[in-house]
Protein backbone atom coordinates (compact mmCIF):
# COMPACT_ATOMS: atom_id res chain seq x y z
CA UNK A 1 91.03 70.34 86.47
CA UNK A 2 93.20 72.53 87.59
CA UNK A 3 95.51 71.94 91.35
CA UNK A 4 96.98 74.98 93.43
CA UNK A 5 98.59 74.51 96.77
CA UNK A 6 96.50 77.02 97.88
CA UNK A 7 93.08 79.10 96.78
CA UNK A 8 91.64 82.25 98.79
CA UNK A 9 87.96 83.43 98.73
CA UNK A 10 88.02 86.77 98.50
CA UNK A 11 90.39 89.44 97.29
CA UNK A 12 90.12 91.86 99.93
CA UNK A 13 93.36 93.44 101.80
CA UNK A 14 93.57 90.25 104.01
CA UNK A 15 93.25 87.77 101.14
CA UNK A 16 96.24 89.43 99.28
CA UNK A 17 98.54 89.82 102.46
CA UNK A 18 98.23 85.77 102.66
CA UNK A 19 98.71 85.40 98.77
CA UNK A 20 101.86 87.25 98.98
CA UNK A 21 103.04 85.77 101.76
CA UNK A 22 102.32 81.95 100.55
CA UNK A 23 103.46 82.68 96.83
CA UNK A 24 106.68 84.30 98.27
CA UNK A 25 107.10 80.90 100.00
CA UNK A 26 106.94 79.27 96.87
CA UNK A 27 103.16 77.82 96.91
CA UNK A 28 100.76 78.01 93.71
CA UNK A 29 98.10 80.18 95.10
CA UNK A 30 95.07 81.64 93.54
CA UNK A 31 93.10 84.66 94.52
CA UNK A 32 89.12 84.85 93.82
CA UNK A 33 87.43 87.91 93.79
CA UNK A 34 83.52 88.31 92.94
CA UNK A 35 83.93 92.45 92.29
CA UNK A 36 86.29 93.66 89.00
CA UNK A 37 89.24 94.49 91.32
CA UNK A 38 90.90 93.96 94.05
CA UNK A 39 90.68 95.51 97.45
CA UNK A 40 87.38 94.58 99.43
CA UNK A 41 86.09 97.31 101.81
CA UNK A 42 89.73 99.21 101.48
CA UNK A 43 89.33 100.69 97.77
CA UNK A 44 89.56 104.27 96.34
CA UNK A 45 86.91 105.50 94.16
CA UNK A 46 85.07 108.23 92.47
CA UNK A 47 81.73 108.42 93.99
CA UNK A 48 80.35 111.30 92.27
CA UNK A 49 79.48 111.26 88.70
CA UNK A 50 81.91 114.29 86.54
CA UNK A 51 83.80 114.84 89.73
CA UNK A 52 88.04 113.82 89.96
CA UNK A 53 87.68 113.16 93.47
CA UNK A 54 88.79 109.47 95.02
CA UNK A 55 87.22 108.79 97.93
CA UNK A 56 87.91 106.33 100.58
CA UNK A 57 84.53 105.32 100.09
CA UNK A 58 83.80 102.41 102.96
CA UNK A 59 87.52 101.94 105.28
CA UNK A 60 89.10 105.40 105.80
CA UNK A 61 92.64 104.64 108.43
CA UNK A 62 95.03 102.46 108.93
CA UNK A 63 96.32 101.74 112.58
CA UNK A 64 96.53 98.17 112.91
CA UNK A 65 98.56 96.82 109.61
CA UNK A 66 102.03 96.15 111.51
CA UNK A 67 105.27 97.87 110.15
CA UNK A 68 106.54 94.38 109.81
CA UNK A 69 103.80 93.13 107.65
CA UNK A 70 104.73 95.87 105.38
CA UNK A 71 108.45 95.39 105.48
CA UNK A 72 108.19 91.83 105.10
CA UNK A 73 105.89 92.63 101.65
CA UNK A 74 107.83 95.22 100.27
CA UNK A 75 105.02 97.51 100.02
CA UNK A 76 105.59 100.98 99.19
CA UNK A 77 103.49 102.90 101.30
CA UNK A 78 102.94 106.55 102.68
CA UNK A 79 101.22 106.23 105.86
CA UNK A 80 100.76 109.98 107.17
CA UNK A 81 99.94 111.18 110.08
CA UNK A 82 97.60 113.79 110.81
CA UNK A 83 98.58 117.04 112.09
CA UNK A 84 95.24 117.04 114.76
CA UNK A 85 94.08 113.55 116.68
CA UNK A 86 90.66 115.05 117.64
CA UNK A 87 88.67 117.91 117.62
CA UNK A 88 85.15 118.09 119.23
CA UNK A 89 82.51 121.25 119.39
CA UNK A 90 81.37 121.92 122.44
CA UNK A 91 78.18 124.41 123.42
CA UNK A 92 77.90 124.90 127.08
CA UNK A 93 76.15 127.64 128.59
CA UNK A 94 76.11 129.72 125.68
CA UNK A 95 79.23 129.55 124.74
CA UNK A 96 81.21 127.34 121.36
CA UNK A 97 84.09 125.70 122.16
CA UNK A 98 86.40 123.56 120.65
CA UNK A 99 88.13 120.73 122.27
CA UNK A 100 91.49 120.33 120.49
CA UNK A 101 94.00 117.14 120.97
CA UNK A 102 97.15 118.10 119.07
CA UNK A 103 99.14 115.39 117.71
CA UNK A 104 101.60 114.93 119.56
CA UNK A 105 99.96 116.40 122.85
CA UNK A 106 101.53 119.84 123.74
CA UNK A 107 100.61 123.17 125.84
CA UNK A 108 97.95 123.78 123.30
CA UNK A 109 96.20 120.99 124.27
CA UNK A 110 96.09 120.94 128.35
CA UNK A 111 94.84 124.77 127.23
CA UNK A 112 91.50 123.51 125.67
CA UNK A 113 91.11 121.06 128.59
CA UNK A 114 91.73 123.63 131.10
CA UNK A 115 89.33 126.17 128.96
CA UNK A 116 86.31 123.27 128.73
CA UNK A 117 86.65 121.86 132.61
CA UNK A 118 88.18 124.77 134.26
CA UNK A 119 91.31 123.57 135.81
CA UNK A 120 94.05 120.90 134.72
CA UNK A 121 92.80 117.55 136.26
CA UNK A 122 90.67 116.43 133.63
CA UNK A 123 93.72 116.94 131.34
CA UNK A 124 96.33 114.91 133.67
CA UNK A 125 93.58 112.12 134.33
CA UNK A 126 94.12 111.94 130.57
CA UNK A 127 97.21 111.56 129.93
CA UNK A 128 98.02 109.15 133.14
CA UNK A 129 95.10 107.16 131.09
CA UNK A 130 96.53 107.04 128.27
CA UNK A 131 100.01 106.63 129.40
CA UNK A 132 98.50 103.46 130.97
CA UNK A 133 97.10 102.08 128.08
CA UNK A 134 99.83 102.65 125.76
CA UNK A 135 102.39 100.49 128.10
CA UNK A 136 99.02 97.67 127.65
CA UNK A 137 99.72 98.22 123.99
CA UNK A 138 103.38 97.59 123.73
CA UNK A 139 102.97 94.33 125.41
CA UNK A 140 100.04 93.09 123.15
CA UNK A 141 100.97 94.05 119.86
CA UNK A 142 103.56 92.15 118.97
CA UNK A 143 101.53 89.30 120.08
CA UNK A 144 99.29 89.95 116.93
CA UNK A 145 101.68 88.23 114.28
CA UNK A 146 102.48 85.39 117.03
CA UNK A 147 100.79 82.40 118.22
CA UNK A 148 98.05 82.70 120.28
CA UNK A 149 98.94 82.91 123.71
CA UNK A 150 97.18 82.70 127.36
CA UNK A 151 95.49 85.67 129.08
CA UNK A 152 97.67 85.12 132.35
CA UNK A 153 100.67 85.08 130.24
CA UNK A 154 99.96 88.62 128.74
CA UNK A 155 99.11 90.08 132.14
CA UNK A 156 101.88 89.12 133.63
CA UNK A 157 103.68 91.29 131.25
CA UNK A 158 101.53 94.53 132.64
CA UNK A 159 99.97 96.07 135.75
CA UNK A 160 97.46 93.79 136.49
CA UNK A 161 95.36 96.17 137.87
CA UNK A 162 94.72 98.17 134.50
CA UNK A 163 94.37 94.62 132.45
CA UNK A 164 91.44 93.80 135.13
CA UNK A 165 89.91 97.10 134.79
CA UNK A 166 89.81 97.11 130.98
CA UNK A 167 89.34 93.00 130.56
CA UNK A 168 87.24 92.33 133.28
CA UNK A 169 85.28 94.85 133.90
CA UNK A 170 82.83 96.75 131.58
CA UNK A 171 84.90 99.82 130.00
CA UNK A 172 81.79 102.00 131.34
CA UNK A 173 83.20 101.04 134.69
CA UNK A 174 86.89 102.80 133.97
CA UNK A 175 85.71 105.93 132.11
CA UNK A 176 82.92 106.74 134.83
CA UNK A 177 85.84 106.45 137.49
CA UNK A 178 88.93 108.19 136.18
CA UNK A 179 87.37 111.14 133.88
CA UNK A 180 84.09 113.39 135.10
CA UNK A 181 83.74 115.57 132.33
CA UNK A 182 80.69 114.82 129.89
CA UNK A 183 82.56 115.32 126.55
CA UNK A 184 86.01 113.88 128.15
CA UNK A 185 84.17 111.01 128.94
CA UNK A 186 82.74 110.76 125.32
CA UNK A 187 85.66 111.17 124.05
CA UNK A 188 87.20 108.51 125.43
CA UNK A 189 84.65 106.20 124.94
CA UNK A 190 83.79 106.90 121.41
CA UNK A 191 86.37 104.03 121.04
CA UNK A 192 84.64 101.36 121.89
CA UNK A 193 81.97 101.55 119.66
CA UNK A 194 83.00 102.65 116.28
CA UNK A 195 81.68 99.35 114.31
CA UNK A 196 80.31 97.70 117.71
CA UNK A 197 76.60 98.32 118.77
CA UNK A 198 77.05 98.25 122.63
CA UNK A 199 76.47 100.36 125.42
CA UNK A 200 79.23 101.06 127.29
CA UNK A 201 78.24 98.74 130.55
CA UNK A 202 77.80 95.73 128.33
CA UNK A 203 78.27 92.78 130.24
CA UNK A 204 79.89 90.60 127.51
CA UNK A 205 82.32 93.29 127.32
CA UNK A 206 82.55 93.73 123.10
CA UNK A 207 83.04 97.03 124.09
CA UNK A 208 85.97 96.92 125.55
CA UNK A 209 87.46 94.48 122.95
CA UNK A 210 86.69 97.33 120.29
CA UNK A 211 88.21 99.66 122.78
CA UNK A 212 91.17 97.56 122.90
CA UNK A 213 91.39 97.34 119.17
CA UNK A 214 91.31 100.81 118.44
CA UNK A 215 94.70 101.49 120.46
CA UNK A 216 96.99 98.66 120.05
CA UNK A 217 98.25 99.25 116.43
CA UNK A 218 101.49 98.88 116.14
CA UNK A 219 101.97 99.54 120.04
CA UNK A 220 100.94 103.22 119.71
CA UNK A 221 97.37 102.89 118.30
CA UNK A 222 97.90 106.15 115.90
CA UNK A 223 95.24 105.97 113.13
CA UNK A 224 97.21 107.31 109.69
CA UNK A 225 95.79 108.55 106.36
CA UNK A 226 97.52 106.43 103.54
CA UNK A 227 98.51 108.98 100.66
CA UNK A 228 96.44 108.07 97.69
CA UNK A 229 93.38 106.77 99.55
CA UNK A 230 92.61 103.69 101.28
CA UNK A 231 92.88 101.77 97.43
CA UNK A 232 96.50 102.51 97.36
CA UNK A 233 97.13 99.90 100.31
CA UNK A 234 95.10 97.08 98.31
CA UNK A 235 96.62 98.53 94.79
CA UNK A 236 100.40 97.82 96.48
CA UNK A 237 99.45 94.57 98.28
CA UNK A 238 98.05 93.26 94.26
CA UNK A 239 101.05 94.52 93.04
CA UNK A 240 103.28 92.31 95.64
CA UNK A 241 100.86 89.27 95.35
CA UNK A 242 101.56 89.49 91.37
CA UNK A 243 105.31 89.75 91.83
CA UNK A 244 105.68 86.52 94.32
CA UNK A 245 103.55 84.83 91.64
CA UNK A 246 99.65 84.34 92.74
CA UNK A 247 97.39 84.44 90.56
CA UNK A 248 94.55 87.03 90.59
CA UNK A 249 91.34 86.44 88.97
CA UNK A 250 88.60 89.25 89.36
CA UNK A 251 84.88 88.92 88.60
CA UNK A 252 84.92 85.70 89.80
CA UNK A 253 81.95 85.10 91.94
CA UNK A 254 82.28 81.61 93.92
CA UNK A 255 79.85 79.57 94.83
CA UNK A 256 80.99 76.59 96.42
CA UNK A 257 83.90 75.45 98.97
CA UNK A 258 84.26 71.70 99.63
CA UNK A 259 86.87 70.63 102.32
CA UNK A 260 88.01 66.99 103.95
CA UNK A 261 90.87 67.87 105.77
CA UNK A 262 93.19 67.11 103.14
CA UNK A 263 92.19 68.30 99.75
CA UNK A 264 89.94 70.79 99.00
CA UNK A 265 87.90 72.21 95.84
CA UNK A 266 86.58 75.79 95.37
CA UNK A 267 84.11 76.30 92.16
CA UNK A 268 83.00 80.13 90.95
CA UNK A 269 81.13 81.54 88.13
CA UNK A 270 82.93 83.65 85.82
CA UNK A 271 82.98 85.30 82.20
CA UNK A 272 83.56 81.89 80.89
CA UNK A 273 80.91 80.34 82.93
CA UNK A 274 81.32 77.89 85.97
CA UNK A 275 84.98 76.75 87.00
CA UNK A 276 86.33 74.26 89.84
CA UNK A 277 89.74 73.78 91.20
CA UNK A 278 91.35 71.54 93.43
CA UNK A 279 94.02 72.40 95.90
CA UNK A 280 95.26 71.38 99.12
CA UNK A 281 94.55 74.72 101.44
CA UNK A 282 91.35 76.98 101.06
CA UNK A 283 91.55 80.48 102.60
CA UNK A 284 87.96 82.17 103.14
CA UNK A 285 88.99 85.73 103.15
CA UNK A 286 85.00 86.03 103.26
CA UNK A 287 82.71 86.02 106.90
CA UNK A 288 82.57 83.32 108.65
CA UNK A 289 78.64 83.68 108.03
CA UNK A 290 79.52 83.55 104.20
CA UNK A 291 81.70 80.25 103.95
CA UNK A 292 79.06 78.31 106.22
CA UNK A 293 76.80 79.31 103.04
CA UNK A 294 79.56 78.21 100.38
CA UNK A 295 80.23 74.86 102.40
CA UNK A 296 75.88 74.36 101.97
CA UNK A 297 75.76 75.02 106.13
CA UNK A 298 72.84 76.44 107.57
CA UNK A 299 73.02 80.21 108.87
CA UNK A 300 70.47 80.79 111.71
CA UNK A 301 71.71 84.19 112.61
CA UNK A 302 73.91 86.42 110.74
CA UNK A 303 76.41 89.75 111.92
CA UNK A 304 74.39 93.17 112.40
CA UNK A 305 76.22 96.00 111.57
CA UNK A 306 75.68 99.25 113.12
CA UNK A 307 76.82 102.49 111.64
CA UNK A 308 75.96 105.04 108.56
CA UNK A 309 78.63 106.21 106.51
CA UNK A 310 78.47 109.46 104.55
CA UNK A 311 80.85 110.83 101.83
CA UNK A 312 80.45 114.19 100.82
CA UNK A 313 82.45 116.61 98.62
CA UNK A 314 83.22 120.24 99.79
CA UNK A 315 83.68 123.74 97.87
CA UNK A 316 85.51 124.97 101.02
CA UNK A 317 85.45 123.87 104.48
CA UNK A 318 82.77 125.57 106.18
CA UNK A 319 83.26 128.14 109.26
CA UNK A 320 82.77 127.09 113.05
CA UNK A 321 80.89 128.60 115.51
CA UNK A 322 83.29 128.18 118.51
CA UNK A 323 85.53 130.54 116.03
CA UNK A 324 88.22 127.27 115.44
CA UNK A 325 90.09 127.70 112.44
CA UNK A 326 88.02 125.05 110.66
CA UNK A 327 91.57 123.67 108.63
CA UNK A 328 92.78 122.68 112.30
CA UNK A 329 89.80 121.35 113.18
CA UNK A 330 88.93 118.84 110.72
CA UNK A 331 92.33 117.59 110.46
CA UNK A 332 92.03 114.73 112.91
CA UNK A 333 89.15 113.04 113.97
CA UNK A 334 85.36 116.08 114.23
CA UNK A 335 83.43 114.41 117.25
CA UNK A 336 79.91 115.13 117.05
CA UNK A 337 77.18 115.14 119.48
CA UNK A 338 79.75 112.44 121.15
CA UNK A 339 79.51 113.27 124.87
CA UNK A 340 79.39 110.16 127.28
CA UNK A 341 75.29 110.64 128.02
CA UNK A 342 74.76 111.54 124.46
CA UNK A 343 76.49 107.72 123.19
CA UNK A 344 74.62 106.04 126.07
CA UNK A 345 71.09 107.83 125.23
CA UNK A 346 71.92 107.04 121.37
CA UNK A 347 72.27 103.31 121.91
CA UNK A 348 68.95 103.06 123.98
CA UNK A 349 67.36 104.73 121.70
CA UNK A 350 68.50 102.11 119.26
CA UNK A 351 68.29 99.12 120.60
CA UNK A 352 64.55 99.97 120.91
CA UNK A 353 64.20 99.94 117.37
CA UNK A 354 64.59 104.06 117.08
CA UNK A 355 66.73 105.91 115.16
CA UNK A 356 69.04 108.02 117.91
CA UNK A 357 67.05 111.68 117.92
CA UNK A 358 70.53 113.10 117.86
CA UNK A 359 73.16 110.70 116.43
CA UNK A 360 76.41 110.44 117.87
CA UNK A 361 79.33 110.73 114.68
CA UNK A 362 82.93 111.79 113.55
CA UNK A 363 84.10 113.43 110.72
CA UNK A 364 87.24 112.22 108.84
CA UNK A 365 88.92 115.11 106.03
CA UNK A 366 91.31 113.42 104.43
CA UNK A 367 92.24 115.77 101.60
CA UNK A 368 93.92 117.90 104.47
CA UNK A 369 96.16 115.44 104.65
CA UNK A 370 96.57 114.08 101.52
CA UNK A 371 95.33 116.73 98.78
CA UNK A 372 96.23 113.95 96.36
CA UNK A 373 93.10 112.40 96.33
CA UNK A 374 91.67 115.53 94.70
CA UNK A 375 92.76 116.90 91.18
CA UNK A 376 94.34 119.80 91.10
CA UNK A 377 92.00 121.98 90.01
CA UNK A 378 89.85 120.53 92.95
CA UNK A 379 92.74 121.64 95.42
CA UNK A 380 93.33 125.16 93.53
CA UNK A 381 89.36 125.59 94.00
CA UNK A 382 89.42 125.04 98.18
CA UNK A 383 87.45 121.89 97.55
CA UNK A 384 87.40 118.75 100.48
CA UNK A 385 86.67 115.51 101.14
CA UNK A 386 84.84 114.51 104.06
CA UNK A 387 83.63 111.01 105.04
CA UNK A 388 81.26 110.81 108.15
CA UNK A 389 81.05 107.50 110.50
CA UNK A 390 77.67 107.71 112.09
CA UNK A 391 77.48 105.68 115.40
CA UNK A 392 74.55 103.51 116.93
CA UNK A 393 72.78 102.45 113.47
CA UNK A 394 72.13 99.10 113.66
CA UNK A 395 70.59 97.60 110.34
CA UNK A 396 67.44 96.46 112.05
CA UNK A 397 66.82 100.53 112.26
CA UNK A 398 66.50 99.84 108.34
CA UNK A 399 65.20 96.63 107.77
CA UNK A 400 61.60 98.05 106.92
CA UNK A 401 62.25 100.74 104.64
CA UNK A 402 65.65 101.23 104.12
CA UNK A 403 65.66 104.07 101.57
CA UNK A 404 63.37 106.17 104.11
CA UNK A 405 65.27 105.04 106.79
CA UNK A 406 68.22 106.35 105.06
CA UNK A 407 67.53 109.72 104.36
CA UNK A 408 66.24 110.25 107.79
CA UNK A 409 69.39 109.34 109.34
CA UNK A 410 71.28 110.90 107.14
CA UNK A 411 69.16 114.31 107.28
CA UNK A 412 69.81 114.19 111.40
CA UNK A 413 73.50 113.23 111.54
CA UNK A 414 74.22 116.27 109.23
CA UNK A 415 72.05 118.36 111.50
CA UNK A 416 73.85 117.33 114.28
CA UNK A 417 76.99 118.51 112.30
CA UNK A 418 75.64 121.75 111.14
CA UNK A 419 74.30 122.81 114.55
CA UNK A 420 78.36 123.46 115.10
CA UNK A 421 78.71 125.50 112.61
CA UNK A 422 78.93 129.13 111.73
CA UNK A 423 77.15 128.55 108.19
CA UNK A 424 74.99 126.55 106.76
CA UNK A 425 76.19 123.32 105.72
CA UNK A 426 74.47 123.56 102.13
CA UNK A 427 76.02 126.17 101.04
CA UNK A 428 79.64 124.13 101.23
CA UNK A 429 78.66 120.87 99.57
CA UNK A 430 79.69 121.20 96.28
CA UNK A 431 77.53 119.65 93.00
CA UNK A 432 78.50 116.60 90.44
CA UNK A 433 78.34 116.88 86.95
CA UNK A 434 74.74 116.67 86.64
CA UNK A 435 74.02 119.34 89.41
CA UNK A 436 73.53 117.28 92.26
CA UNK A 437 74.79 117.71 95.86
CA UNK A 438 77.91 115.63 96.15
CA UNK A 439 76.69 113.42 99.62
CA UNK A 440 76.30 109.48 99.25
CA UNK A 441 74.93 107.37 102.69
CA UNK A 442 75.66 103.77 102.85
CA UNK A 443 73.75 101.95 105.72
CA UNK A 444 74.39 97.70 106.52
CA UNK A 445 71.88 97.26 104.34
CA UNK A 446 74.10 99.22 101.56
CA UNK A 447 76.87 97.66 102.00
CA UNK A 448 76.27 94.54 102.39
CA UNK A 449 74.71 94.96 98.93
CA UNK A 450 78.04 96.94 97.92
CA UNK A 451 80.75 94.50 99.13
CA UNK A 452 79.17 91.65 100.15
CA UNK A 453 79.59 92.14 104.05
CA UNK A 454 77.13 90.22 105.83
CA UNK A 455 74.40 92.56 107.95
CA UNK A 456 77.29 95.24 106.88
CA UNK A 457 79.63 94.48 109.89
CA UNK A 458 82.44 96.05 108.69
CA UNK A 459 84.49 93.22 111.69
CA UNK A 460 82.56 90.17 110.19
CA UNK A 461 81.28 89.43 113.28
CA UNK A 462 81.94 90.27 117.02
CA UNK A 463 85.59 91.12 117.58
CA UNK A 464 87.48 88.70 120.27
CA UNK A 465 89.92 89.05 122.57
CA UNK A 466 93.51 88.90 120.58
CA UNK A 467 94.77 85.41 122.98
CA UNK A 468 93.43 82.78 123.62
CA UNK A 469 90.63 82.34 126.21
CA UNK A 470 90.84 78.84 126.59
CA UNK A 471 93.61 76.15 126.47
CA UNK A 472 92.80 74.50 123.76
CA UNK A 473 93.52 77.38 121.19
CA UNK A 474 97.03 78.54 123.02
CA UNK A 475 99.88 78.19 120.48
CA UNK A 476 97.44 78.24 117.39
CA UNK A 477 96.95 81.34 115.32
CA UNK A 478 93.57 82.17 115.75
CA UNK A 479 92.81 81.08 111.87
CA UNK A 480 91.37 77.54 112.63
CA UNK A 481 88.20 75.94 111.61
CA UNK A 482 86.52 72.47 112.13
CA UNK A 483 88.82 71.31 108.80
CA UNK A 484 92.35 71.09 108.92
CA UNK A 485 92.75 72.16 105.39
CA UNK A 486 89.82 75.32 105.96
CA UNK A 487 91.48 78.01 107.00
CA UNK A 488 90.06 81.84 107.79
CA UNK A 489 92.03 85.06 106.89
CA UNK A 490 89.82 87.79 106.58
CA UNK A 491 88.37 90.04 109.50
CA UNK A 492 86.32 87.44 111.23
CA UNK A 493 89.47 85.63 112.55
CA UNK A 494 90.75 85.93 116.07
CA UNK A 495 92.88 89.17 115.62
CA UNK A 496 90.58 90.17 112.45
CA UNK A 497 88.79 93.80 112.16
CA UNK A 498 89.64 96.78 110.70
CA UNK A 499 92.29 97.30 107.95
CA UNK A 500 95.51 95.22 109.49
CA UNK A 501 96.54 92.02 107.11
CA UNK A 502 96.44 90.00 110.39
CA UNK A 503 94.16 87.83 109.28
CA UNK A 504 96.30 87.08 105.74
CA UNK A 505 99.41 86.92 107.73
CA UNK A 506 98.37 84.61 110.17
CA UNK A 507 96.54 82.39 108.19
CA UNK A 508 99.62 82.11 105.80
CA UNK A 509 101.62 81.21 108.86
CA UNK A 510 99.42 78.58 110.25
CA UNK A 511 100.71 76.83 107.08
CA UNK A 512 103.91 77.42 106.47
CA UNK A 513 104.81 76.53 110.51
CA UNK A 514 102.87 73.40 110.39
């Protein structure tokens, strides 16, 4: 039988930032992946049949993967930013407007405020916000790639007046009291739920932890397009996992992870049938739900995720009825149907077991950023890429019927999207190879069939506070299970979520500092 100093379930982003980091340190690792490549949730593919378009099909951003994490690796990367941060259609009395956030913030921005609220206060409640929360970021992320450390240590390093009102108190709470316009409010908020199925007065505050999340990346919480697609993050962390000297093995589905502390033993199923290994570390870039099933442990509940994701394929980007010049627009983040009381009436509506009448969502176009993804007789043509994150759609809304379910959901959060427009939305979505529209929906239920994510929580689970809330855990990394040996590094440890490698690096530094 074969020994490595270290195997790692899973060959996802987080999985292959540990690999690189442990093989660089000179330790036999081994990398187990149940798809034919690499990359998890972060891959680039072509979704519709005939059609040289590479979608970032289920992870679309990157915010919270640190510069040092990348410097460290040697990755070659182009992270761009996008010219727009936000954009969101407004109808009030009669009239379409546009709400536009340049990137960075100028005089064309405090305009829009001033033209959807009718004087400048909304705007400078906004940016004294903001301002606020991006000294709260500075402090914490650095943190992130550190041991864990205690709450009253990091709020002693800010105003402890904004740390209480965004740790202590429901987020609900803060947005109600600084902001009073509808769609500011949204805005704001929209934050604290993308991937998290909470209102925004949730008492166990997850909302606020998403919140949190969302604006802490590497202390200015800017969410970039990486040129070539999501898959050319994962395709440049395999290529610096191979160079330190892990090994990768694809199609390797595993079935069983055996622990004692001191050695351990991971066994898959392959094209050659069933293999084991020994070794004397086991990563579970996996959920946490997932390894309790590979270590024969009982899971009573299971993570629900909660939002629809739709990729489509343009012809041309489709006119707007506020008159916005539609290439500005779509640049950044589209909010739709996101005002504060629309989010709020959404999750109700869902929690009840009801899909949202009018679904809260936000439009990512990458290809105006990075035209690469397309070929170029897709770019000559005018053609796009969008992707569409649909908020408040839990899986239980599909547990009966998913395939009706689907289309449903689907039908109304392109509604909601079309009822901004000058045109009908149709007439823009351009055909496959076999004549059919280019849209694909994924609900949990889809991807968790797709990737393997349990309930389709795209976190793994809850995310938690990034220190520790207790003294027992202050000083570790946030990695830990009940085994010494049993480490997690995917999305479901402390600091997990999103696209970030904080879970690799991490759990390849509880290790090597022990």
């Amino acid at each position: 039988m074969d020994f490595y100093d270290v195997v790692i379930v899973g060959g996802g982003h987080n999985g292959l930032v540990a690999a690189t980091y442990l093989a660089q340190a000179g330790m036999s690792t081994l990398v187990l992946e149940q798809q034919p490549h690499t990359g998890g949730a972060a891959v680039s593919q072509q979704v519709f049949p005939g059609v040289d378009a590479r979608l970032s099909r289920y992870s679309y951003l990157v915010s919270l993967l640190p510069d040092k994490i990348v410097a460290d690796l040697g990755l070659s990367l182009d992270l761009r930013s996008r010219a727009v941060a936000s954009y969101t259609p407004v109808r009030r009395s009669g009239r379409d407007l546009g709400l536009m956030v340049e990137r960075p913030e100028g005089a064309a921005t405090r305009e829009s405020f001033a033209r959807l609220t009718g004087s400048d206060a909304e705007y400078d409640a906004w940016t004294a916000f903001y301002g606020a929360v991006g000294e709260l970021a500075s402090a914490i992320a650095p943190t992130l790639l550190e041991p864990l450390q205690s709450a009253a240590a990091l709020r002693s390093r800010v105003d402890p007046a904004l740390w209480d009102e965004l740790v202590e108190h429901p987020f609900g709470e803060s947005v109600e009291r600084r902001f009073t316009d509808d769609t500011v409010r949204g805005v704001v908020a929209t934050d604290s739920v993308i991937g998290t199925f909470a209102g925004l007065h949730d008492p166990s505050l997850i909302q606020n932890r998403c919140f949190l999340y969302h604006l802490i990346g590497n202390g200015t919480g800017e969410w970039r397009v990486p040129v070539g697609g999501m898959g050319a993050v994962t395709d440049a962390l395999a290529a610096a996992a191979r160079r330190a000297g892990a090994s990768l093995v694809t199609n390797a589905s595993v079935t069983s992870v055996e622990v004692d502390g001191v050695r351990g033993s991971v066994t898959w199923l392959g094209g050659d049938g069933e293999r084991s290994v020994d070794c004397s570390y086991v990563l579970a870039n996996v959920a946490p739900t997932t390894l309790d099933t590979l270590r024969g442990r009982e899971v009573s509940v299971k993570p629900e995720g909660s939002q629809l994701k739709i990729n489509l394929l343009l012809s041309r980007l489709p006119a707007l009825r506020s008159g916005d010049d539609p290439t500005r627009a779509f640049a950044g983040t589209f909010h739709i149907d996101e005002d504060y009381t629309q989010l709020e009436t959404a999750y109700r509506s869902a929690a009840g077991g009801t899909l949202p009448a009018v679904p809260p969502s936000e439009v990512y176009c990458h290809s105006l950023t990075d035209p690469s993804i397309l070929s170029p007789e897709l770019i000559a043509s005018g053609h796009h890429t969008l992707t569409v994150f649909g908020v408040h759609f839990p899986a239980r809304l599909f547990a009966s019927d998913n395939d009706s379910a689907r289309a449903e959901a689907t039908r109304r959060t392109l509604a909601g999207l079309e009822s901004y427009l000058a045109e009908p939305l149709a007439g823009c979505i351009a055909t496959d190879a076999d004549g059919n529209p280019c849209i694909e929906a994924k609900t949990p239920y889809d991807i968790e069939e797709s990737i393997g994510m349990p309930g389709g929580h795209i976190f793994h689970g809850d995310l938690q506070w990034p220190w520790s809330t207790d003294d027992t855990t202050i000083g570790r990394w946030g990695t830990e299970t009940d085994t010494a040996n049993l480490l997690i590094c995917g999305s479901g440890a402390r600091r997990g979520g999103a696209v970030s490698g904080l879970g690799g690096h991490n759990a390849a530094m509880t290790i090597l500092t022990r």
